[in-house]
Protein backbone atom coordinates (compact mmCIF):
# COMPACT_ATOMS: atom_id res chain seq x y z
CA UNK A 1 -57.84 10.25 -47.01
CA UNK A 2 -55.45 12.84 -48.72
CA UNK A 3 -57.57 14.28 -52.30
CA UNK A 4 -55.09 14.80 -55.24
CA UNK A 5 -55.59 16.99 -58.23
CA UNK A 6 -56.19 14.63 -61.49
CA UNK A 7 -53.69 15.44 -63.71
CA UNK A 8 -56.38 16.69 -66.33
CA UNK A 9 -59.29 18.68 -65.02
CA UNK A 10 -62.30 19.12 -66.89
CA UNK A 11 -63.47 22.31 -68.23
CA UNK A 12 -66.11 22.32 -65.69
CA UNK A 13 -63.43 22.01 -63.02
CA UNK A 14 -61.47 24.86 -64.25
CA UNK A 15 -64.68 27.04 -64.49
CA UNK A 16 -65.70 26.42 -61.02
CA UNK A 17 -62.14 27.18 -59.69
CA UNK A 18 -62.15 30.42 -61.24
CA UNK A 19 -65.58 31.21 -59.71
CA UNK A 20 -64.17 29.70 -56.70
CA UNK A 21 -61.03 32.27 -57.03
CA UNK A 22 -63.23 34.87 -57.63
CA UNK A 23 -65.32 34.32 -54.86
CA UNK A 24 -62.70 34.12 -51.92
CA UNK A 25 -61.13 37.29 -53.39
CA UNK A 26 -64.62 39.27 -53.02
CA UNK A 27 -64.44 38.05 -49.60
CA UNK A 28 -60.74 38.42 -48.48
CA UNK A 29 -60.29 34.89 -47.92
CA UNK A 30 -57.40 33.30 -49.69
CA UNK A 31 -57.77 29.79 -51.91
CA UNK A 32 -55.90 26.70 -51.18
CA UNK A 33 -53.54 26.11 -53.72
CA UNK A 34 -55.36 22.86 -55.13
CA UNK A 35 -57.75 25.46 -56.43
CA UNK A 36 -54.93 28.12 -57.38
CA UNK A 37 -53.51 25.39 -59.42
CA UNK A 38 -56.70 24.00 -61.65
CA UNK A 39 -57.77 28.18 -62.12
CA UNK A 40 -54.48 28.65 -63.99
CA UNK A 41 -54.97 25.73 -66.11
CA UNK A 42 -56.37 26.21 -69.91
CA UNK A 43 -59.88 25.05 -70.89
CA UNK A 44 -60.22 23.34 -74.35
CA UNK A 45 -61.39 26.30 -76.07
CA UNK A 46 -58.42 28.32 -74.93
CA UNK A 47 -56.11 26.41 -76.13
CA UNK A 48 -57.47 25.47 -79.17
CA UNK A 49 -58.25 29.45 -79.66
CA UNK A 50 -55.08 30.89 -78.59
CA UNK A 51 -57.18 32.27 -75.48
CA UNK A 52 -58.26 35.86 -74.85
CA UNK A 53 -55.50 36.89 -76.50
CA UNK A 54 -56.78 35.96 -79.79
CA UNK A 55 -59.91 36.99 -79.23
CA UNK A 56 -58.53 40.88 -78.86
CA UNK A 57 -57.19 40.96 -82.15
């Protein structure tokens, strides 16, 4: 059974990738690119923020 990416993740989901990300980099291991893919996606509050962009300013 071949696992898809839903075309919207949850904010959850986009946390946990970026933990995920984080994780495999500490360890020298590289992420499949189902992971890769919902890191790079925006959660709600950075888009409706502008992201940490606006945050600097």
């Amino acid at each position: 059974m071949t696992t898809t990416t839903a075309p919207r993740a949850t904010d959850a989901q986009i946390n946990a990738a970026r933990g995920k990300l984080a994780i495999d980099k500490k360890l020298g291991r590289t992420s499949s690119a189902r992971v890769v893919a919902i890191a790079s996606k925006q959660t709600s509050s950075e888009k409706n923020d502008g992201g940490p962009e606006a945050l600097a300013s």
